[in-house]
N, C-alpha and C. Protein backbone atom coordinates (compact mmCIF):
# COMPACT_ATOMS: atom_id res chain seq x y z
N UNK A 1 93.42 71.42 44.35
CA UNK A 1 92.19 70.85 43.89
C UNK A 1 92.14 70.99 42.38
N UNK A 2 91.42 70.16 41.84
CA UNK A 2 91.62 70.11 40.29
C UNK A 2 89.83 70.08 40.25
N UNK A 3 89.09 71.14 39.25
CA UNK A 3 87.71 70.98 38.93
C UNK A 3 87.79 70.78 37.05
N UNK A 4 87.16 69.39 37.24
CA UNK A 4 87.01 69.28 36.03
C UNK A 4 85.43 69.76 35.07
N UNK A 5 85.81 70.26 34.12
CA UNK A 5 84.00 70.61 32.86
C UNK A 5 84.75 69.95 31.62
N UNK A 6 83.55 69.47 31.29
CA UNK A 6 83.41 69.31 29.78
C UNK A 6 83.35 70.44 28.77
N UNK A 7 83.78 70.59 28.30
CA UNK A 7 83.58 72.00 27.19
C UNK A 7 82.24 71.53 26.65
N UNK A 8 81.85 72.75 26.17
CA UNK A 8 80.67 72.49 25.43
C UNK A 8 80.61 72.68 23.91
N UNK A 9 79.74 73.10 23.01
CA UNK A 9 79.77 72.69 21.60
C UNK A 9 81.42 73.58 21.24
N UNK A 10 81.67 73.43 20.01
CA UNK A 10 83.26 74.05 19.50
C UNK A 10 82.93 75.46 19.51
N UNK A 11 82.12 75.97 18.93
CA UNK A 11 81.65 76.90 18.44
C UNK A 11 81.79 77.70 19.51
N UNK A 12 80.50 77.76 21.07
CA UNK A 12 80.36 78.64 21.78
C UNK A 12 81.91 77.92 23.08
N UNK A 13 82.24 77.25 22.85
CA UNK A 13 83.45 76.87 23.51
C UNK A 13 84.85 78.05 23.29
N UNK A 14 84.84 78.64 21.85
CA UNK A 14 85.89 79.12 21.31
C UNK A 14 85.42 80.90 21.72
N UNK A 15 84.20 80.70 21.87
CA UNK A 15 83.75 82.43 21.87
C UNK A 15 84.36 82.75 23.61
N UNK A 16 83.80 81.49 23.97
CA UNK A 16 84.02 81.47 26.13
C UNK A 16 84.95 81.69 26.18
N UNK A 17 86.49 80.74 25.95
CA UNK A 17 87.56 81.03 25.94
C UNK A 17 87.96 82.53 25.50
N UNK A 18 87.33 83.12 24.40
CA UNK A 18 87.79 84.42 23.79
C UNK A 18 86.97 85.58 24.69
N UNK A 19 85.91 85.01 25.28
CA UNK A 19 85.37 86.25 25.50
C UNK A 19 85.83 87.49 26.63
N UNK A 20 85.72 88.51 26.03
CA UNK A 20 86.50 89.73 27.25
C UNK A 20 87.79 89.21 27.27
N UNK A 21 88.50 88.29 26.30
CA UNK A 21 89.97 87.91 26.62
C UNK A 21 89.88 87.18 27.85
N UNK A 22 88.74 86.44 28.17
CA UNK A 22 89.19 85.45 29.67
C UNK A 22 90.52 84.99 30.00
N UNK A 23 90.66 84.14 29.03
CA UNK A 23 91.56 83.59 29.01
C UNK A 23 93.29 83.51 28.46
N UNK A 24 92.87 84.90 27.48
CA UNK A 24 93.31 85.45 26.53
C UNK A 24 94.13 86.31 26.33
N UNK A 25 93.86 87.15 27.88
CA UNK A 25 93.94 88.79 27.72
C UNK A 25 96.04 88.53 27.52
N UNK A 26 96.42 89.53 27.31
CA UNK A 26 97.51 89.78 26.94
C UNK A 26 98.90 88.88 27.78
N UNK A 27 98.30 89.41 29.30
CA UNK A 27 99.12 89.25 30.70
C UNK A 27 99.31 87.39 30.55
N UNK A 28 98.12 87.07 30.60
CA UNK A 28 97.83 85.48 30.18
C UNK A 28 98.14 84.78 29.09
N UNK A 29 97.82 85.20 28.06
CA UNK A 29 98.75 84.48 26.69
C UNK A 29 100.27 84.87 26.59
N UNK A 30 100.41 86.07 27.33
CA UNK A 30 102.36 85.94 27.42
C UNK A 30 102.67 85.09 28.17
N UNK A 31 102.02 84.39 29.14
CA UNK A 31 102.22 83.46 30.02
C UNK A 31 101.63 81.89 29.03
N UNK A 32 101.12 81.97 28.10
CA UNK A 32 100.41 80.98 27.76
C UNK A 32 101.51 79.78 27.22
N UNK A 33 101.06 78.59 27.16
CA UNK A 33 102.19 77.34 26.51
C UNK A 33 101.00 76.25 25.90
N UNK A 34 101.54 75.63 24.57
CA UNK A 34 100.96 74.62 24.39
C UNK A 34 101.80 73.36 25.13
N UNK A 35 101.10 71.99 25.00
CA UNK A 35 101.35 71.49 26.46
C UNK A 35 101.33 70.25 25.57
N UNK A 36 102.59 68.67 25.75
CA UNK A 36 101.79 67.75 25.20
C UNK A 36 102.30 67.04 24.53
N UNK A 37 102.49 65.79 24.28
CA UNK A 37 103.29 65.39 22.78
C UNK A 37 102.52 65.36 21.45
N UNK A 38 100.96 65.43 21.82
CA UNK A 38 100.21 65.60 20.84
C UNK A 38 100.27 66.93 20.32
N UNK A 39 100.51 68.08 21.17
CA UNK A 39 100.17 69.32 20.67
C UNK A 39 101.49 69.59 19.58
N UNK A 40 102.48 68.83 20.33
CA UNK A 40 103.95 69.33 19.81
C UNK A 40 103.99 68.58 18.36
N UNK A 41 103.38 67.20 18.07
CA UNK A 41 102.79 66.60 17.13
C UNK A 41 102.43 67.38 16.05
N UNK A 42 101.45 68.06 16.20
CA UNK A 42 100.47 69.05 15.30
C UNK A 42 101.52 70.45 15.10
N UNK A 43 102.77 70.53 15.91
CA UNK A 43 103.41 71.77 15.38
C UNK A 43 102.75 72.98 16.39
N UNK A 44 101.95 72.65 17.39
CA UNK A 44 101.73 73.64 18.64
C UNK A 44 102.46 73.86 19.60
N UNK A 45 103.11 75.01 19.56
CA UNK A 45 104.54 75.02 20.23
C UNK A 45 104.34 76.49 20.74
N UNK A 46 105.14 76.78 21.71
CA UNK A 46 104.93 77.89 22.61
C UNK A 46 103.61 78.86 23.24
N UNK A 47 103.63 79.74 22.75
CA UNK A 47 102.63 80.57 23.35
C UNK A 47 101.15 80.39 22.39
N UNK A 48 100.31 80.10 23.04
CA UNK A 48 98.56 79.52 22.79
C UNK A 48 98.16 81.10 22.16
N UNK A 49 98.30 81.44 21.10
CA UNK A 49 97.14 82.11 20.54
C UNK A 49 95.59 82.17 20.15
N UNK A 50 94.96 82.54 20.34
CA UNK A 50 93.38 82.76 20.14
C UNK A 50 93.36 81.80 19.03
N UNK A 51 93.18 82.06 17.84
CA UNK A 51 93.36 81.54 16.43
C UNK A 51 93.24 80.21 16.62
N UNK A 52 94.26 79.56 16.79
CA UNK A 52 94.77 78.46 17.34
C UNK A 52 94.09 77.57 17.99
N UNK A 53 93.89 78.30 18.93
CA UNK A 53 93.21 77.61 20.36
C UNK A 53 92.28 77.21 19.88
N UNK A 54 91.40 78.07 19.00
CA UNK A 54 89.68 78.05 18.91
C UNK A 54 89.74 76.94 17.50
N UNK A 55 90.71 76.75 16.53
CA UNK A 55 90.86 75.80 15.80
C UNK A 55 90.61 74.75 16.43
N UNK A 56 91.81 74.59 17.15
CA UNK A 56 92.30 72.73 17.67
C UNK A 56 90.78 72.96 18.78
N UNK A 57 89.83 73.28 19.43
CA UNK A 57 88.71 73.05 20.08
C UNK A 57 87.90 72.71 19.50
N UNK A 58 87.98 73.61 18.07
CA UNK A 58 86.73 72.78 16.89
C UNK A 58 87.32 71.68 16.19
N UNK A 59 88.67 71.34 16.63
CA UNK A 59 88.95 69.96 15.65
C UNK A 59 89.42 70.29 14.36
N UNK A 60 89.91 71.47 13.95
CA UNK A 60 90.76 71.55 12.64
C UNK A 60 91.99 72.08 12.87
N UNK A 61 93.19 70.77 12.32
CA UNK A 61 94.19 71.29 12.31
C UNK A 61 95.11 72.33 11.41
N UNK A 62 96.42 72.05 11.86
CA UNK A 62 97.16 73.10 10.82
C UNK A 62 97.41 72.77 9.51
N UNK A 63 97.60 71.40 9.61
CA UNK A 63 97.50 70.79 7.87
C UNK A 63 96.09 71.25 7.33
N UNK A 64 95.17 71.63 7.80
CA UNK A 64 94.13 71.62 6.74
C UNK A 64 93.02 70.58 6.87
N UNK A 65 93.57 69.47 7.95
CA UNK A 65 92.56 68.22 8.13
C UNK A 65 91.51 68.86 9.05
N UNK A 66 90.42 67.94 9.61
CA UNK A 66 89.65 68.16 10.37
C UNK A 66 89.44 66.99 11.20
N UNK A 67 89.07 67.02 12.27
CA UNK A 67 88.76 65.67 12.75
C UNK A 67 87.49 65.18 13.06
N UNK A 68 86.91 64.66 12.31
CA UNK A 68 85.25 64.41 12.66
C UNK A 68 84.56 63.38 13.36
N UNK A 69 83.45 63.96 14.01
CA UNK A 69 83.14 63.53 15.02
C UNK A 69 82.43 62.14 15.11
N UNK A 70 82.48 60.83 15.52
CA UNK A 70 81.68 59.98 15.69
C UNK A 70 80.23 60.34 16.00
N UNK A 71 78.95 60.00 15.05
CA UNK A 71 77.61 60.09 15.44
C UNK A 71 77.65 61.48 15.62
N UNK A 72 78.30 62.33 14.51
CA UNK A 72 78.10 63.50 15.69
C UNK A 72 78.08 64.47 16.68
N UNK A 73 79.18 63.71 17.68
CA UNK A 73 79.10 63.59 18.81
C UNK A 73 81.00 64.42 19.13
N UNK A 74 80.79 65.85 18.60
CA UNK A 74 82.56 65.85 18.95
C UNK A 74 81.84 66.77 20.15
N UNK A 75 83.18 66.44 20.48
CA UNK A 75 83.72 66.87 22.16
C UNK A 75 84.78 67.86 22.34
N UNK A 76 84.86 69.07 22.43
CA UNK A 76 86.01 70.01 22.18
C UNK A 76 87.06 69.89 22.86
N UNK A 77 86.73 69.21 24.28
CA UNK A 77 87.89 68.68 24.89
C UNK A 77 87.17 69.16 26.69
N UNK A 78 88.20 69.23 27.60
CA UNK A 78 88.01 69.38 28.89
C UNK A 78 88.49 70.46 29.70
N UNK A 79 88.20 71.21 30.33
CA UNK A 79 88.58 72.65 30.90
C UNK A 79 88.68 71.92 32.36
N UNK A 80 90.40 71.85 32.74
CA UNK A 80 90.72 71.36 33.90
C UNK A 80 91.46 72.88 34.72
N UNK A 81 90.56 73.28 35.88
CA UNK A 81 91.25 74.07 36.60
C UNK A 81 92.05 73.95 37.58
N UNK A 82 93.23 74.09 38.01
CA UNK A 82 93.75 73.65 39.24
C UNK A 82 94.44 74.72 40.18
N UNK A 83 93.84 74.75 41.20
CA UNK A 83 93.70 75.54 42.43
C UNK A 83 94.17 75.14 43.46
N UNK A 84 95.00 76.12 44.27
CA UNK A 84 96.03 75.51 45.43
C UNK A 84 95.02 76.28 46.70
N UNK A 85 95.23 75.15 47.68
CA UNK A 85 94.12 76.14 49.11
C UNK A 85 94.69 77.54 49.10
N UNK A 86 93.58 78.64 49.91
CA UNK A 86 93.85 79.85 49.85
C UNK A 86 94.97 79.99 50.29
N UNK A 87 95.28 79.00 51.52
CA UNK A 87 96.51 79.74 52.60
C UNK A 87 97.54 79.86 51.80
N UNK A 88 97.62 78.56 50.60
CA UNK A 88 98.80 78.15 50.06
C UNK A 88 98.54 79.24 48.90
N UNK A 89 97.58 80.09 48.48
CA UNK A 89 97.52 81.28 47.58
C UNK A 89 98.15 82.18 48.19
N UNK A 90 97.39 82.45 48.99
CA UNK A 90 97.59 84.20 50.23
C UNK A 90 99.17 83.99 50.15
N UNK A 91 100.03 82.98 51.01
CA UNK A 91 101.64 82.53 51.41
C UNK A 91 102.11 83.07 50.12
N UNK A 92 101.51 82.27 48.88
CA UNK A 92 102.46 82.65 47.76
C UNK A 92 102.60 84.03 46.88
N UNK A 93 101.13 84.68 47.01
CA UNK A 93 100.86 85.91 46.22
C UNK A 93 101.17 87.08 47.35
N UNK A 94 100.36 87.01 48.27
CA UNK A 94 100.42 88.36 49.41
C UNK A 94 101.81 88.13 50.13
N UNK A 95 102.59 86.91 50.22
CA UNK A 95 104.18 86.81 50.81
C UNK A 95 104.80 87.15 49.69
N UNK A 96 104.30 86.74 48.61
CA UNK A 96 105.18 86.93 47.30
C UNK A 96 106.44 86.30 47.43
N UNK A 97 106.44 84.69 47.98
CA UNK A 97 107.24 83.86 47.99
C UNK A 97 106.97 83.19 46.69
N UNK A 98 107.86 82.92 45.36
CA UNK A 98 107.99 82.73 44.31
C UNK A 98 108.38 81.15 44.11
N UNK A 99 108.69 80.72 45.05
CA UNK A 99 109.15 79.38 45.19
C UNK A 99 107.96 78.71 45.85
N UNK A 100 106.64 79.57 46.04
CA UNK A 100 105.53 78.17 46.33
C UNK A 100 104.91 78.60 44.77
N UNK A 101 105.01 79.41 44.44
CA UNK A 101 104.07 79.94 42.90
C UNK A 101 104.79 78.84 42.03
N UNK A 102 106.08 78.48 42.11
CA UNK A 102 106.98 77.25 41.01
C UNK A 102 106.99 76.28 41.71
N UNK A 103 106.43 75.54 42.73
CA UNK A 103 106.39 74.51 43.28
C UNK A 103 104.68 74.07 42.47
N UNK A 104 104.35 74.99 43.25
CA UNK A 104 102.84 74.82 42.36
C UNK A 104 102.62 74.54 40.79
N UNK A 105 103.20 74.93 39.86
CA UNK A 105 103.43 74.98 38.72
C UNK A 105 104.17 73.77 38.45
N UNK A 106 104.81 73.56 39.04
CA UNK A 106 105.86 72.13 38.84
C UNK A 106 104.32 70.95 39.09
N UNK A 107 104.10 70.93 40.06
CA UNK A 107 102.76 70.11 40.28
C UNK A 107 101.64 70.33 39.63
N UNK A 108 101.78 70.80 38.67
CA UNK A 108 100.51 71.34 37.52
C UNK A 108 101.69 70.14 36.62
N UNK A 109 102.54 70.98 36.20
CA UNK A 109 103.16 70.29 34.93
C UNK A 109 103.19 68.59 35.29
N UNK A 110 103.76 67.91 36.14
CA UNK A 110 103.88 66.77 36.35
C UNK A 110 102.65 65.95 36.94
N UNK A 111 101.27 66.61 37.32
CA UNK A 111 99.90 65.97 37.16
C UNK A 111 99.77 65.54 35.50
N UNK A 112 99.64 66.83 34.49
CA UNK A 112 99.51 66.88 33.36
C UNK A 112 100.37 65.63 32.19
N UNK A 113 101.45 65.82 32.81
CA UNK A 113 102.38 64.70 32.15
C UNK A 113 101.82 63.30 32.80
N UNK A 114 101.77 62.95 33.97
CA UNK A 114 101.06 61.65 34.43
C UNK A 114 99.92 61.17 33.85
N UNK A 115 98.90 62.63 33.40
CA UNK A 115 97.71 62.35 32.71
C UNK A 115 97.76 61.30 31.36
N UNK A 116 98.80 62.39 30.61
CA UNK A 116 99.42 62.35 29.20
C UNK A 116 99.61 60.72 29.28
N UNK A 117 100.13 60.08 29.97
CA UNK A 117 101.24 58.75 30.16
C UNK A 117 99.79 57.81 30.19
N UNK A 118 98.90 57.95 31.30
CA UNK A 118 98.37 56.81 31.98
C UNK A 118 96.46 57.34 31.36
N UNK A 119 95.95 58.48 31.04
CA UNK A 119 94.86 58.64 30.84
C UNK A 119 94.06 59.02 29.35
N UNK A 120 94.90 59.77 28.75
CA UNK A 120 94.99 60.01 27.71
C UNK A 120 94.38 59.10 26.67
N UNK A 121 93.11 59.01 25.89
CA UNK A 121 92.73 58.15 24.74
C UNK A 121 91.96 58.65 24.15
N UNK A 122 91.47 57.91 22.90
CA UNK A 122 91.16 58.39 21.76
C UNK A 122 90.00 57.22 21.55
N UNK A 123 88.55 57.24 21.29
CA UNK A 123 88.16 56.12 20.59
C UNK A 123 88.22 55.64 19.20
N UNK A 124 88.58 53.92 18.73
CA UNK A 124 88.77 54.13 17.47
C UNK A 124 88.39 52.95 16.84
N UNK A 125 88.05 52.44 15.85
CA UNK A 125 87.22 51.86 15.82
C UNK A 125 87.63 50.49 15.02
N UNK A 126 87.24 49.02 16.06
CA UNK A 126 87.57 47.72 16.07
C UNK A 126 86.94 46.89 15.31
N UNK A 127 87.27 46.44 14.01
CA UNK A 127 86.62 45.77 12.76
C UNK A 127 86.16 45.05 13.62
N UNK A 128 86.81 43.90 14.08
CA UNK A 128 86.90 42.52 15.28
C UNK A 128 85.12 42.69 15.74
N UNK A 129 85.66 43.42 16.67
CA UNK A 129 84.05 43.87 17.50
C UNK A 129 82.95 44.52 16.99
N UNK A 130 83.55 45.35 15.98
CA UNK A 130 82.57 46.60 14.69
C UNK A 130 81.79 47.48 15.96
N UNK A 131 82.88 47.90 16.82
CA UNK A 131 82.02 49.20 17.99
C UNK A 131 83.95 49.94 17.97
N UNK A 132 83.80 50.83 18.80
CA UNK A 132 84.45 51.53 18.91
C UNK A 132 85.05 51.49 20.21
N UNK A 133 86.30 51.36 20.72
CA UNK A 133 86.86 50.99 21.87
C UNK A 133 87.75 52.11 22.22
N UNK A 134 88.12 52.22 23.22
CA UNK A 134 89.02 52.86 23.78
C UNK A 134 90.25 52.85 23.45
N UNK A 135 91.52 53.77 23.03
CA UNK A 135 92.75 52.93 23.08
C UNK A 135 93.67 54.56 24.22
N UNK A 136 94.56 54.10 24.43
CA UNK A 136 95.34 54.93 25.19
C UNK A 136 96.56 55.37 23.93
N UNK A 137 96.31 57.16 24.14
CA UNK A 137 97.31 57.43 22.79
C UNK A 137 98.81 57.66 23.74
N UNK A 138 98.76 58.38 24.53
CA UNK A 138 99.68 58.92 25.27
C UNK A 138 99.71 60.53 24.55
N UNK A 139 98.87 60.98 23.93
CA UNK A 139 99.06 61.95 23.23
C UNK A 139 98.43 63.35 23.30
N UNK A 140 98.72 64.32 24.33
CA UNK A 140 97.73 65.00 24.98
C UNK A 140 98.22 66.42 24.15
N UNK A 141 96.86 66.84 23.85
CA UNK A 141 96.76 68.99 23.53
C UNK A 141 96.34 69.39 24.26
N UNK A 142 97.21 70.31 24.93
CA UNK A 142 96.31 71.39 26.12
C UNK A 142 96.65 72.44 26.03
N UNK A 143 96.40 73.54 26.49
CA UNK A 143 96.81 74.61 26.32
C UNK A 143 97.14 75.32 27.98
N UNK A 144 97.81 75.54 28.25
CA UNK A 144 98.26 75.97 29.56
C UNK A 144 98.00 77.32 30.03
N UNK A 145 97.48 78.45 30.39
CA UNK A 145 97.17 79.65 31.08
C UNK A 145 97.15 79.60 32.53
């Protein structure tokens, strides 16, 4: 199952992620990956540090740019969780069969890449029409935990 949220403002978005190390804590960012051709784009490569993370959520990159928001209106991005049924938890953690824990993971990575390919966009804005349209970048930042 995949539950999707909207993040909320950058600000208290970057504290959530940080807070008590949710997401953060040690065990989890040694496990952590940036994810993406966009991320790899920006020079986000391996393990997701705090720092980092809470940058690219508020929209400033490593060059020094920022990316600002239409009307206003930025969006820090989307907190996608994905969860395998219990049985298929219990089998993999309490059997400690390692080959459904990387089956699972394989099907994380190749949802994510399908995303990247077919969902992925950016709005940007069409003299022609003078509104702002959709375009598909193929260009996804995520951060993986």
């Amino acid at each position: 199952m995949i539950s999707l949220t909207a993040v909320g403002a950058a600000g208290s978005a970057g504290e959530y992620y940080a807070k008590d190390n949710y997401y953060l804590a040690s065990e989890l960012e040694d496990g952590s990956q940036w994810i993406g051709d966009g991320a790899r784009s920006l020079g986000l490569e391996g393990r997701v540090e705090t720092a980092a993370f809470t940058a690219a959520l508020e929209g400033r990159l490593r060059d020094g740019s920022v990316i600002d928001a239409a009307r206003g209106e930025h969006r820090p991005g989307l907190d996608m969780t994905f969860s395998a049924p219990k049985s298929v938890s219990l089998l993999a953690l309490v059997g400690r069969d390692d080959r459904i824990v990387e089956a699972f993971r394989d099907s994380v990575r190749e949802t994510l890449a399908w995303a990247e390919r077919n969902l992925i966009e950016a709005k940007v804005w069409d003299p022609q029409s003078k509104r702002q349209i959709a375009e598909k970048t193929g260009n996804m930042v995520a951060a993986g935990f």
